[in-house]
C-alpha atoms as a PDB file:
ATOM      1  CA  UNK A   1     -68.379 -66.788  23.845  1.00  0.00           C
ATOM      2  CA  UNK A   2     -67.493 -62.687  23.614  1.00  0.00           C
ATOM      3  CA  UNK A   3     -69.810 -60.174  24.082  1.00  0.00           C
ATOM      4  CA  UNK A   4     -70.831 -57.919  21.539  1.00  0.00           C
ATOM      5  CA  UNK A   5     -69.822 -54.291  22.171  1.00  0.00           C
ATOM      6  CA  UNK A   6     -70.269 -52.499  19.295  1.00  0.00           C
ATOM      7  CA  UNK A   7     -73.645 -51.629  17.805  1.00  0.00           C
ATOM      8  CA  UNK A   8     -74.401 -50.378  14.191  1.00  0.00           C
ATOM      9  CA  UNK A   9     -77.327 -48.924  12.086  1.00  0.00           C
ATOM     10  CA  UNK A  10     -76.207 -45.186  11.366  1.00  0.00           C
ATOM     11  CA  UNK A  11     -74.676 -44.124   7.957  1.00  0.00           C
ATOM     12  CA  UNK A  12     -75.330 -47.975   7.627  1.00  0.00           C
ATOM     13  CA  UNK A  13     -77.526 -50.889   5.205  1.00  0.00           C
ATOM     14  CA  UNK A  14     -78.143 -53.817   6.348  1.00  0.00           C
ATOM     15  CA  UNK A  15     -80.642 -56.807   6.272  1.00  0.00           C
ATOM     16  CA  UNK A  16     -82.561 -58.853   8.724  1.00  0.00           C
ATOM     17  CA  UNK A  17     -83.781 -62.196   7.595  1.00  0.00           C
ATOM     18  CA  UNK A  18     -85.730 -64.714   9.894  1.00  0.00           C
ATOM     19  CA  UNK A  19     -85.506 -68.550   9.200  1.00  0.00           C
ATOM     20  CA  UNK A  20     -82.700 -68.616   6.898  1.00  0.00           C
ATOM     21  CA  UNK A  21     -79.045 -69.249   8.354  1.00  0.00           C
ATOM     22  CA  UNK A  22     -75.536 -67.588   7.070  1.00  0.00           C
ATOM     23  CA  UNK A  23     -75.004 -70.469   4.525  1.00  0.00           C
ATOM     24  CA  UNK A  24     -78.112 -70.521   2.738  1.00  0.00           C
ATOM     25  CA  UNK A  25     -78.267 -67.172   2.773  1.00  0.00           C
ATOM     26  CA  UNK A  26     -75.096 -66.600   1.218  1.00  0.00           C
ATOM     27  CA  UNK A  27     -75.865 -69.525  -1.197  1.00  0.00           C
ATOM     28  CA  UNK A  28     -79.154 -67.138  -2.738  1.00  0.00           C
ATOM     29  CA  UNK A  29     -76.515 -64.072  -3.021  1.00  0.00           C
ATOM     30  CA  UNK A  30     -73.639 -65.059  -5.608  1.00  0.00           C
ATOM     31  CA  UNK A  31     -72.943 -61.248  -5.715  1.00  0.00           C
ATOM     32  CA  UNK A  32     -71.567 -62.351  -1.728  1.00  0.00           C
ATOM     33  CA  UNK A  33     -68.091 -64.605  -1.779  1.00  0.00           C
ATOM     34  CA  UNK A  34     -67.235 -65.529   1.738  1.00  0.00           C
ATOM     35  CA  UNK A  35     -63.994 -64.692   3.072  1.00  0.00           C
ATOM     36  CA  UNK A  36     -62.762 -65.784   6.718  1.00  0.00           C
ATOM     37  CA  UNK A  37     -65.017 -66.223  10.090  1.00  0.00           C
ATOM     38  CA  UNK A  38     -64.420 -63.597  12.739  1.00  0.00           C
ATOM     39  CA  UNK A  39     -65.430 -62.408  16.182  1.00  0.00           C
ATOM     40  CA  UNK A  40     -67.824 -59.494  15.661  1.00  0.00           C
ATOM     41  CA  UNK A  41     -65.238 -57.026  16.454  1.00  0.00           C
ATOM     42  CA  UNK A  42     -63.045 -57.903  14.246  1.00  0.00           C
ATOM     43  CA  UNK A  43     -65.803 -58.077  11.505  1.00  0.00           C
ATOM     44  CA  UNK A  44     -67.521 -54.752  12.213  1.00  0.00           C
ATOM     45  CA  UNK A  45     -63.872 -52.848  12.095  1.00  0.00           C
ATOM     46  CA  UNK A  46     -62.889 -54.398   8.505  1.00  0.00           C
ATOM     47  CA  UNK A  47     -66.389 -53.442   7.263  1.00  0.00           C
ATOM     48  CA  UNK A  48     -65.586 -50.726   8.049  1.00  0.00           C
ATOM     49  CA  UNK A  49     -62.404 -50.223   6.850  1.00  0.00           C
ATOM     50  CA  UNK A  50     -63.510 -51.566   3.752  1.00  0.00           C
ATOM     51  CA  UNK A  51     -66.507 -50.270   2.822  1.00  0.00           C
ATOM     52  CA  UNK A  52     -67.117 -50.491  -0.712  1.00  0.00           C
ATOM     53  CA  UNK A  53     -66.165 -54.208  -0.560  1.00  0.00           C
ATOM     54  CA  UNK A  54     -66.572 -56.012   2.415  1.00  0.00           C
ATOM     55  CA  UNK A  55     -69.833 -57.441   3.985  1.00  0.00           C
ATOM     56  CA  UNK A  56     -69.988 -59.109   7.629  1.00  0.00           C
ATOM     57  CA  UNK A  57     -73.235 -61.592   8.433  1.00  0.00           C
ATOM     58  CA  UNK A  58     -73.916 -62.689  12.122  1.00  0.00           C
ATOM     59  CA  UNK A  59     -76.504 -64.279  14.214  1.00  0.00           C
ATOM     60  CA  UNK A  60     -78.880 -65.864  14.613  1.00  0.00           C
ATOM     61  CA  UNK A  61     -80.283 -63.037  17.425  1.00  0.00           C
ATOM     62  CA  UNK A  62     -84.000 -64.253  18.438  1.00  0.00           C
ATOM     63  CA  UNK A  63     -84.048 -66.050  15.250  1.00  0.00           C
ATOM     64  CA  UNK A  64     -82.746 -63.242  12.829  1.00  0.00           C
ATOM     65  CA  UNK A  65     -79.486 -63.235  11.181  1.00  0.00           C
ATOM     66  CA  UNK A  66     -78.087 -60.059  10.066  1.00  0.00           C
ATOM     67  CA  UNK A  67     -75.581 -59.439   6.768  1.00  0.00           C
ATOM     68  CA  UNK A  68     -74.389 -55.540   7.001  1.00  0.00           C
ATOM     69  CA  UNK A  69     -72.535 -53.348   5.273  1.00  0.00           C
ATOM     70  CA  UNK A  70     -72.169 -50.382   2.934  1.00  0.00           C
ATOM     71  CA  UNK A  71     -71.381 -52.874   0.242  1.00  0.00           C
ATOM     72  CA  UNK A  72     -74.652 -53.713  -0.353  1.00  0.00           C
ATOM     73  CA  UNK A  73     -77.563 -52.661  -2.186  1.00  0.00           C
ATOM     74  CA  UNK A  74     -77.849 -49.271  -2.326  1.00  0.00           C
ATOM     75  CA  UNK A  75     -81.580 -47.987  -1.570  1.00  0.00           C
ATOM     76  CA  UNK A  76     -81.751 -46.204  -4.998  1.00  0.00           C
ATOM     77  CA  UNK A  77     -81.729 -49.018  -6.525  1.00  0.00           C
ATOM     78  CA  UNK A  78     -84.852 -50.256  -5.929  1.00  0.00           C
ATOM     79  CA  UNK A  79     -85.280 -52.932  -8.497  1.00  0.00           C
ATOM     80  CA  UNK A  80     -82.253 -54.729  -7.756  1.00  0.00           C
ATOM     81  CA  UNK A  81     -82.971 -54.394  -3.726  1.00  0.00           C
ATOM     82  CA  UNK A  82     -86.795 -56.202  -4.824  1.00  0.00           C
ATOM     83  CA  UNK A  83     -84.577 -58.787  -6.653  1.00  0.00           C
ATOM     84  CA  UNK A  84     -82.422 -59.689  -3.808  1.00  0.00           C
ATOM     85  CA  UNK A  85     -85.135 -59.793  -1.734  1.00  0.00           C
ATOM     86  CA  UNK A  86     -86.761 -62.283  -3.526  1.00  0.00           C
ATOM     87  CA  UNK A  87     -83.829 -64.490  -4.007  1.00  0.00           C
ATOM     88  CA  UNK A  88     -83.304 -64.384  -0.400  1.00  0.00           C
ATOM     89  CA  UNK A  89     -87.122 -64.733   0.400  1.00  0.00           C
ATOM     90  CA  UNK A  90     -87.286 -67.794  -0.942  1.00  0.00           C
ATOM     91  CA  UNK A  91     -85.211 -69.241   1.778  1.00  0.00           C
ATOM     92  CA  UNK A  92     -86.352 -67.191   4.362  1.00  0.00           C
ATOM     93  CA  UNK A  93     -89.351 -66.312   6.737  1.00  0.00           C
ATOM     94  CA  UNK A  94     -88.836 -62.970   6.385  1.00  0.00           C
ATOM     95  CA  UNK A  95     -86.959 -60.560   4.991  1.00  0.00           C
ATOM     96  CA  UNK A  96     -86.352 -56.628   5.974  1.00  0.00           C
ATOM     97  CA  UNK A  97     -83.848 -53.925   4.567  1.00  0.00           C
ATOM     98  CA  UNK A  98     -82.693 -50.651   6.535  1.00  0.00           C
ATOM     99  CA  UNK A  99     -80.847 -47.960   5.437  1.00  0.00           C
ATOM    100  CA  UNK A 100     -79.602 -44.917   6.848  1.00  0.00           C
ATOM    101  CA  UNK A 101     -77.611 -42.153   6.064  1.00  0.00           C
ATOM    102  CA  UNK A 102     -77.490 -38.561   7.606  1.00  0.00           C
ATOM    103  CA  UNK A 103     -75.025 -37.088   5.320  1.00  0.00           C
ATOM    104  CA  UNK A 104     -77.190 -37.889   1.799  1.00  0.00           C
ATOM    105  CA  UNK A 105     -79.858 -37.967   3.903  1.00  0.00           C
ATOM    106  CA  UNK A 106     -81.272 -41.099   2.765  1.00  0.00           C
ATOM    107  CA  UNK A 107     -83.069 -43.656   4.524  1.00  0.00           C
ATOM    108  CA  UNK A 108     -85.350 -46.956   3.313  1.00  0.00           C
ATOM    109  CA  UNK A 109     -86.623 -49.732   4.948  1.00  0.00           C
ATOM    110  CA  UNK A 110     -88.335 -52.768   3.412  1.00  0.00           C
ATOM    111  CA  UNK A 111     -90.058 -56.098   4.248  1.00  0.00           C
ATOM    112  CA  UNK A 112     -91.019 -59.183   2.499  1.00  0.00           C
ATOM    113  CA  UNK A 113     -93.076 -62.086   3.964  1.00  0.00           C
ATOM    114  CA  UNK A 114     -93.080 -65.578   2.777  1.00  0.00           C
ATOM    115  CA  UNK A 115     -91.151 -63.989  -0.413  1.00  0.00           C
ATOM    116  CA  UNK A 116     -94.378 -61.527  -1.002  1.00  0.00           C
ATOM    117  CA  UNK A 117     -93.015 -57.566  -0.524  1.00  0.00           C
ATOM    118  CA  UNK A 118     -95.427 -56.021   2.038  1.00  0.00           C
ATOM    119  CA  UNK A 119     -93.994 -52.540   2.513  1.00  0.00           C
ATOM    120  CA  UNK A 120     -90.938 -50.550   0.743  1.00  0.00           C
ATOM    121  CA  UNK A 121     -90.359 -46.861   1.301  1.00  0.00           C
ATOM    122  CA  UNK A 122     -86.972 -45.479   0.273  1.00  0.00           C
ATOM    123  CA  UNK A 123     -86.418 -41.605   0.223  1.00  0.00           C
ATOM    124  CA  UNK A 124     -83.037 -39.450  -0.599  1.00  0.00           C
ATOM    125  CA  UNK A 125     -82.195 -35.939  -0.791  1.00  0.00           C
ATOM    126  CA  UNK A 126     -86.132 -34.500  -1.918  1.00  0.00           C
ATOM    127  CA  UNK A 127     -86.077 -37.812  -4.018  1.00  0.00           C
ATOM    128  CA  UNK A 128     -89.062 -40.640  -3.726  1.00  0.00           C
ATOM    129  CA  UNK A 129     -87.526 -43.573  -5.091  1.00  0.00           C
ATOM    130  CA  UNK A 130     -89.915 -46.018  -4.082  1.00  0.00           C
ATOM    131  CA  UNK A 131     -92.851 -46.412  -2.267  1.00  0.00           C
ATOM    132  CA  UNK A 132     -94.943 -50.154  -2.166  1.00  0.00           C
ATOM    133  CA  UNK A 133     -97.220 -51.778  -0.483  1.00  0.00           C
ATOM    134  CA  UNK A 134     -99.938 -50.404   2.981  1.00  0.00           C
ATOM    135  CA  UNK A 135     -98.917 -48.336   5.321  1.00  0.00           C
ATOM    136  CA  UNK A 136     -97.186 -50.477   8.023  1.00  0.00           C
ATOM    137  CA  UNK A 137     -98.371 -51.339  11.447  1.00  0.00           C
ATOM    138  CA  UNK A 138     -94.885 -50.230  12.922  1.00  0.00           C
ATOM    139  CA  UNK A 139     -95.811 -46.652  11.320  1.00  0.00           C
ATOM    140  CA  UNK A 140     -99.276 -46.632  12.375  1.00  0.00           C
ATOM    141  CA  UNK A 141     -97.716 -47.869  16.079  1.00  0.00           C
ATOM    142  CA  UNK A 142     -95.041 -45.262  15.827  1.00  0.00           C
ATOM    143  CA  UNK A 143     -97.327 -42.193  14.248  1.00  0.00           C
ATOM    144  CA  UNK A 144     -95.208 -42.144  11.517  1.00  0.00           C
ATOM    145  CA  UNK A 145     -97.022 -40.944   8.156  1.00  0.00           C
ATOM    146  CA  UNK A 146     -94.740 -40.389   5.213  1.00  0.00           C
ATOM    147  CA  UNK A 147     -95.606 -39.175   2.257  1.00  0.00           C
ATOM    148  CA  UNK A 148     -96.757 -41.672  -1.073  1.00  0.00           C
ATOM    149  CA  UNK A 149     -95.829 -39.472  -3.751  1.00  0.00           C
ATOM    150  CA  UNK A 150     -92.858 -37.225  -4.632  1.00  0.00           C
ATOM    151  CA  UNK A 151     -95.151 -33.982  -4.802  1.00  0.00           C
ATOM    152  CA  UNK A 152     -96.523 -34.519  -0.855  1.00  0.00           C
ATOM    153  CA  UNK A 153     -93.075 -35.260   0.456  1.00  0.00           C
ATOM    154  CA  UNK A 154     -92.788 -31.500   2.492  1.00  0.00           C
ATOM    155  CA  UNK A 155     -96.421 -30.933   2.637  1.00  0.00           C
ATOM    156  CA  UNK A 156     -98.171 -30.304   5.766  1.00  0.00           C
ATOM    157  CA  UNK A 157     -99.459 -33.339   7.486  1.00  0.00           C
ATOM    158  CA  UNK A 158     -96.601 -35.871   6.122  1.00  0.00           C
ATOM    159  CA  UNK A 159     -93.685 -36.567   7.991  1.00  0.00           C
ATOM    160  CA  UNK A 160     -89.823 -36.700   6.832  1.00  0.00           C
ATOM    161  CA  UNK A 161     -88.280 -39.655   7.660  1.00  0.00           C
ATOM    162  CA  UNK A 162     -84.990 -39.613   9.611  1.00  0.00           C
ATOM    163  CA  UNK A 163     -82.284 -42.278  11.376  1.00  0.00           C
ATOM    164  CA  UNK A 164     -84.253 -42.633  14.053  1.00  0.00           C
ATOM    165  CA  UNK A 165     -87.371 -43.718  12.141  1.00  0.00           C
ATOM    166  CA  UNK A 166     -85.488 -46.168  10.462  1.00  0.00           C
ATOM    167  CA  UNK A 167     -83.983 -47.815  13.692  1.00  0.00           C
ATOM    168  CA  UNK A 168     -87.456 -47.304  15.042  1.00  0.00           C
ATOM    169  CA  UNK A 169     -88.958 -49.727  12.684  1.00  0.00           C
ATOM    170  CA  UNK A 170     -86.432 -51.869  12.427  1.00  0.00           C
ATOM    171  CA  UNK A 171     -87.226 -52.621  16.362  1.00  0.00           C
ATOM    172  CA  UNK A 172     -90.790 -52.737  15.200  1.00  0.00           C
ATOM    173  CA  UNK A 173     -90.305 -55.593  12.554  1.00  0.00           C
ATOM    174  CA  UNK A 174     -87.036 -57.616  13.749  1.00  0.00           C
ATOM    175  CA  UNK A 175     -84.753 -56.155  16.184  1.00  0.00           C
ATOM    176  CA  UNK A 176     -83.084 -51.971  16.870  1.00  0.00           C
ATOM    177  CA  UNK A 177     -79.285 -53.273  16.046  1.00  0.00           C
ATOM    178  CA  UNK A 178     -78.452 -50.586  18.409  1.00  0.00           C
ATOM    179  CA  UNK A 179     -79.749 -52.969  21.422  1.00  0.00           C
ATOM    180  CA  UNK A 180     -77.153 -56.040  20.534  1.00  0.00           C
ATOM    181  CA  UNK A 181     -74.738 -55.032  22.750  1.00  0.00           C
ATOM    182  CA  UNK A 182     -74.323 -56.918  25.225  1.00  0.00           C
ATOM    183  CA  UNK A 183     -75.816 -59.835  23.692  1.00  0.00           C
ATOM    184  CA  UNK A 184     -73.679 -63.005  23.257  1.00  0.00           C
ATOM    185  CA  UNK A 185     -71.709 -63.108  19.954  1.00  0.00           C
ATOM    186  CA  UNK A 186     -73.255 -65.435  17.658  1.00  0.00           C
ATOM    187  CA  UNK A 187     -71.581 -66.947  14.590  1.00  0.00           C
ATOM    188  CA  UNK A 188     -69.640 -64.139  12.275  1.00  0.00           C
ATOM    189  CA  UNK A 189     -68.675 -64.515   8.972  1.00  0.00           C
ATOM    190  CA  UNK A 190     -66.660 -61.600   6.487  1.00  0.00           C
ATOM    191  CA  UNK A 191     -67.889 -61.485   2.684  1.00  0.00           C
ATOM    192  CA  UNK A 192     -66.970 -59.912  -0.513  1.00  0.00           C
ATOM    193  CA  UNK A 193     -69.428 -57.960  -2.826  1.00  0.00           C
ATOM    194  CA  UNK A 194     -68.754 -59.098  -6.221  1.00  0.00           C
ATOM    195  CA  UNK A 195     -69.874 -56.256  -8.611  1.00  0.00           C
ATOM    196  CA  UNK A 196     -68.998 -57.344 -12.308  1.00  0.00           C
ATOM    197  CA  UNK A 197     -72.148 -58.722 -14.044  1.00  0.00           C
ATOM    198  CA  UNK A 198     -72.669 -62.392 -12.930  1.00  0.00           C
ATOM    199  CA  UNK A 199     -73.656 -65.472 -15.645  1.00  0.00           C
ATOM    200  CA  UNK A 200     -77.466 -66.169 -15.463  1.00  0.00           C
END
């Protein structure tokens, strides 16, 4: 098998889900039509490439499986990222979203447990756009205090969250994508995002 080379999770969304594989998890997500398999070098570049359209999954890594790409939900949204959550969560273990982006500066990270959201924090641009559940124990374990309402955001005593933080956590909770390489490639599959309203 190759070796991946290429790491991700800057200017980046992605999920890690735990005790779900590629299929079922693409079977929860009808918004997700599968393309092709493909090594993950191949995969990451036409992500890439095609960023408002095209998804890659891979793994399992230590038992998490990872679907990436700028396709995806978009951490504003909060009430559609809850809703995929869910749908996946009820195939999965668990269930985490990162994003990151410098340029908007917007970040988010979320988890879900047996299908029950424990923590959501999602931030843009001076912008709270959702904040649920306890204060983690990968904040508490990394200092990291944020603020719970719009109006403490750049108070003293709160912190801002950057791309670190978010790659901090994810290490915290699943694994820091930027430590795959070098790992053995593990199955790799390319997938649409559909965006016109699907039937219920």
């Amino acid at each position: 098998m190759a070796i991946i080379e290429e790491s991700f999770g800057y200017k980046e969304m992605w999920f890690a889900i735990k005790g779900a594989d590629i299929d079922r998890i693409l079977s929860c997500c009808p918004e997700l039509k599968p393309v092709r398999e493909a090594g993950w070098k191949e995969a990451s570049a036409e992500r890439m490439e095609m960023q408002k359209s095209r998804v890659m999954l891979s793994g399992p890594y230590d038992g998490w499986v990872f679907l990436i790409g700028n396709a995806l939900w978009d951490f504003t949204e909060v009430d559609a990222l809850v809703d995929v959550m869910g749908r996946i969560g009820e195939q999965a273990q668990e269930v985490c979203y990162f994003a990151s982006h410098r340029v908007s500066d917007g970040y988010a990270f979320a988890k879900a447990v047996q299908n029950k959201m424990v923590r959501l924090y999602s931030y843009a641009d001076g912008e709270l756009f959702g904040c649920m559940g306890e204060r983690s124990d990968a904040e508490k374990n990394l200092s990291l205090h944020y603020a719970e309402k719009e109006e403490d955001l750049f108070e003293e005593g709160f912190d801002l969250i950057d791309e670190e933080d978010v790659l901090k956590i994810a290490g915290e909770w699943s694994i820091n994508p930027q430590m795959l390489p070098g790992r053995e490639e593990a199955r790799t599959v390319l997938a649409d995002r559909i965006y016109e309203k699907l039937p219920m």
